[in-house]
C-alpha atoms as a PDB file:
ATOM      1  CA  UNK A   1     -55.470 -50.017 -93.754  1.00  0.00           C
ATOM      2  CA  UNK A   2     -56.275 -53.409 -95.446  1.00  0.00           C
ATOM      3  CA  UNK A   3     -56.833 -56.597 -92.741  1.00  0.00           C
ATOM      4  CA  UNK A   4     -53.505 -57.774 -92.750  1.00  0.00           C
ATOM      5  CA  UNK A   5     -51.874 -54.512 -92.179  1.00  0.00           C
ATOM      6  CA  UNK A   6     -54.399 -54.496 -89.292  1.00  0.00           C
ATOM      7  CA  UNK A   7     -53.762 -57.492 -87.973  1.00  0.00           C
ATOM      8  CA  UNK A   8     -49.843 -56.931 -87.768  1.00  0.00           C
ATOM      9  CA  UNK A   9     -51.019 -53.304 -86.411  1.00  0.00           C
ATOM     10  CA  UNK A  10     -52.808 -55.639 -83.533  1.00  0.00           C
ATOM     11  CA  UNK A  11     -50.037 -57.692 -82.834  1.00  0.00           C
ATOM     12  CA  UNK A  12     -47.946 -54.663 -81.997  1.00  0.00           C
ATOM     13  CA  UNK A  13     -49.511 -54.309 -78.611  1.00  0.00           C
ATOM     14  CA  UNK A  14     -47.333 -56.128 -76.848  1.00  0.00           C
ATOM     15  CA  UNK A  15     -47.291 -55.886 -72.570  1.00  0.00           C
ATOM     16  CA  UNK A  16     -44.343 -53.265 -72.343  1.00  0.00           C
ATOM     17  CA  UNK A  17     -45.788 -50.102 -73.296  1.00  0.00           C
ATOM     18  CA  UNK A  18     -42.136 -48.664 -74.904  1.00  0.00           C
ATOM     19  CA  UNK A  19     -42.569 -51.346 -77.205  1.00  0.00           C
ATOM     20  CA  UNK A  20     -46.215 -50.364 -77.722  1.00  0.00           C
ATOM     21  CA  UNK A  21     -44.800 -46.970 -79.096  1.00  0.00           C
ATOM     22  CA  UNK A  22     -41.678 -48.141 -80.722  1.00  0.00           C
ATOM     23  CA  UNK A  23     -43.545 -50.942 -83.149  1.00  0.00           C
ATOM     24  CA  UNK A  24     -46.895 -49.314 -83.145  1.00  0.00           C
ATOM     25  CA  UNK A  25     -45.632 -45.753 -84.068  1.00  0.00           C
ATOM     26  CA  UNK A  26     -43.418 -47.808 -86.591  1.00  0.00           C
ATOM     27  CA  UNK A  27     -46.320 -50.096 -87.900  1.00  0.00           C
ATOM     28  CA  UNK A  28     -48.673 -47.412 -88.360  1.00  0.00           C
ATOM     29  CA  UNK A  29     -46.762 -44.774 -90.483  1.00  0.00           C
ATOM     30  CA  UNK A  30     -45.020 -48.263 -92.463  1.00  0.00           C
ATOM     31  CA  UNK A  31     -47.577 -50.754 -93.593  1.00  0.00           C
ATOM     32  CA  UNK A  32     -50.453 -49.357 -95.191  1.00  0.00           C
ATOM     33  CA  UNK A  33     -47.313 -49.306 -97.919  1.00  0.00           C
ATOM     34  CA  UNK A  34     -44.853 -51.937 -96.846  1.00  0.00           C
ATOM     35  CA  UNK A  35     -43.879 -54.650 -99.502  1.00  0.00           C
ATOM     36  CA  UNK A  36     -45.495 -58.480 -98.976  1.00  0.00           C
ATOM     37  CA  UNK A  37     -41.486 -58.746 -97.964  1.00  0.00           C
ATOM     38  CA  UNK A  38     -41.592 -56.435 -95.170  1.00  0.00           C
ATOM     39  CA  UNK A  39     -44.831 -57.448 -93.781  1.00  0.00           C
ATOM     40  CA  UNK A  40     -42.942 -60.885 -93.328  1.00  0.00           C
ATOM     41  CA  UNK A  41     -40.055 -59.670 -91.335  1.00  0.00           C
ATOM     42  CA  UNK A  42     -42.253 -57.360 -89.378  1.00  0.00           C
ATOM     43  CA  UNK A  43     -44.366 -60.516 -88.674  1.00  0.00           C
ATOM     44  CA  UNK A  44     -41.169 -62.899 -88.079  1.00  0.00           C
ATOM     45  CA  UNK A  45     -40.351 -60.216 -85.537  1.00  0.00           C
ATOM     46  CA  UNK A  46     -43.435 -60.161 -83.334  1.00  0.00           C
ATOM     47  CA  UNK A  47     -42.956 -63.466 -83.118  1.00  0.00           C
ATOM     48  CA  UNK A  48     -40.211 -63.098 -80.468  1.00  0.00           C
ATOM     49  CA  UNK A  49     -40.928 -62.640 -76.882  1.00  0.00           C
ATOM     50  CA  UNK A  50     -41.248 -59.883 -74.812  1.00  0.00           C
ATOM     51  CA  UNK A  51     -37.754 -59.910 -72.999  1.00  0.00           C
ATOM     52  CA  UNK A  52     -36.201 -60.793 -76.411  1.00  0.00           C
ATOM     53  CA  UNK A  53     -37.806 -57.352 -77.854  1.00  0.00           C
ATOM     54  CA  UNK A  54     -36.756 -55.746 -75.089  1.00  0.00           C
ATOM     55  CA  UNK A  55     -33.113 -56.159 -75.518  1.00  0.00           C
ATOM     56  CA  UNK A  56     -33.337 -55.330 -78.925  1.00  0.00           C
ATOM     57  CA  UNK A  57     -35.008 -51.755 -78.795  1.00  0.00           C
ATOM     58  CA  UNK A  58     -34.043 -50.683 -75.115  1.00  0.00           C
ATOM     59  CA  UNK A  59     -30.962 -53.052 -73.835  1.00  0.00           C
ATOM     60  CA  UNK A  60     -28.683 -52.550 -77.206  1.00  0.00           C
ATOM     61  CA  UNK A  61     -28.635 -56.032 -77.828  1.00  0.00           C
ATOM     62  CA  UNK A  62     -28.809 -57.252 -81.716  1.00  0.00           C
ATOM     63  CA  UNK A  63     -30.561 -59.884 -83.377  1.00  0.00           C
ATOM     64  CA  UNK A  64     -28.361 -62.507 -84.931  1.00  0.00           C
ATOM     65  CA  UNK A  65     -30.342 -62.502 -88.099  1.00  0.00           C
ATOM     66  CA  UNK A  66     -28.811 -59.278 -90.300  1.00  0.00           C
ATOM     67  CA  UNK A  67     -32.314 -58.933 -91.853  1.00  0.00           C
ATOM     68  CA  UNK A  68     -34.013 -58.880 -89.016  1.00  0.00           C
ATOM     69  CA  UNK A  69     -31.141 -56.273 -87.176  1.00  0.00           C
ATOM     70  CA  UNK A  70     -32.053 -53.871 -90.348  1.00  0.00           C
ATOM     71  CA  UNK A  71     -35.691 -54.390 -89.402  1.00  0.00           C
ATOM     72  CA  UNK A  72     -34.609 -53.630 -85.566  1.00  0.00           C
ATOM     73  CA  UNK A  73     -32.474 -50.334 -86.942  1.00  0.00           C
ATOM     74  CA  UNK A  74     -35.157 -48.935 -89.367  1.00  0.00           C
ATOM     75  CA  UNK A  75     -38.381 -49.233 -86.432  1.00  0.00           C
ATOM     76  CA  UNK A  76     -35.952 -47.686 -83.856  1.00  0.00           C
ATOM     77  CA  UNK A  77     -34.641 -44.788 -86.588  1.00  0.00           C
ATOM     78  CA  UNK A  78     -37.921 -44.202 -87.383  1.00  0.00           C
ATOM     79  CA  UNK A  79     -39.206 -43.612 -83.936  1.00  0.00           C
ATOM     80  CA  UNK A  80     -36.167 -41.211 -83.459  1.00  0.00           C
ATOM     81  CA  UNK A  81     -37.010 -38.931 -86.180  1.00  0.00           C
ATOM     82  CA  UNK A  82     -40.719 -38.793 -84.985  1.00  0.00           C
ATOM     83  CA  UNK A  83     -39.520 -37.604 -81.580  1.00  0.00           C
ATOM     84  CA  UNK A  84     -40.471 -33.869 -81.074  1.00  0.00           C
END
């Protein structure tokens, strides 16, 4: 994984650990390939609080920005179909 895939890996550690496995499960299989693009948005996103992530992956709540409610869809869809 090149630094700045690492970095955003890093950054994924947040202090809830269901977000730990949502956007670290999500990070990991996603950006050693993820487009300059993506890496953005992913980035944009971990800029957001806590509580704010929170109510996006576990209290159903949607972010305003439709790009970044794709982003929201694709880490949680992702996670889903890694579930045993």
């Amino acid at each position: 994984m090149d630094p700045e895939a690492g970095a955003l890996l890093w950054r994924c550690r947040r202090g809830m650990k269901e977000l730990d496995v949502l956007l670290g499960r999500y990070a990991a299989a996603v950006l050693p390939q993820a487009a300059p693009a993506e890496r953005r948005l992913l980035a944009r996103l971990l800029d957001r609080p806590d509580p704010e992530l929170a109510g996006y992956f576990l209290g159903g709540e949607v972010p305003p920005e439709p790009d970044m409610a794709a982003l929201v869809t694709r880490i949680t869809s992702s996670c889903m179909m890694n579930v045993p």
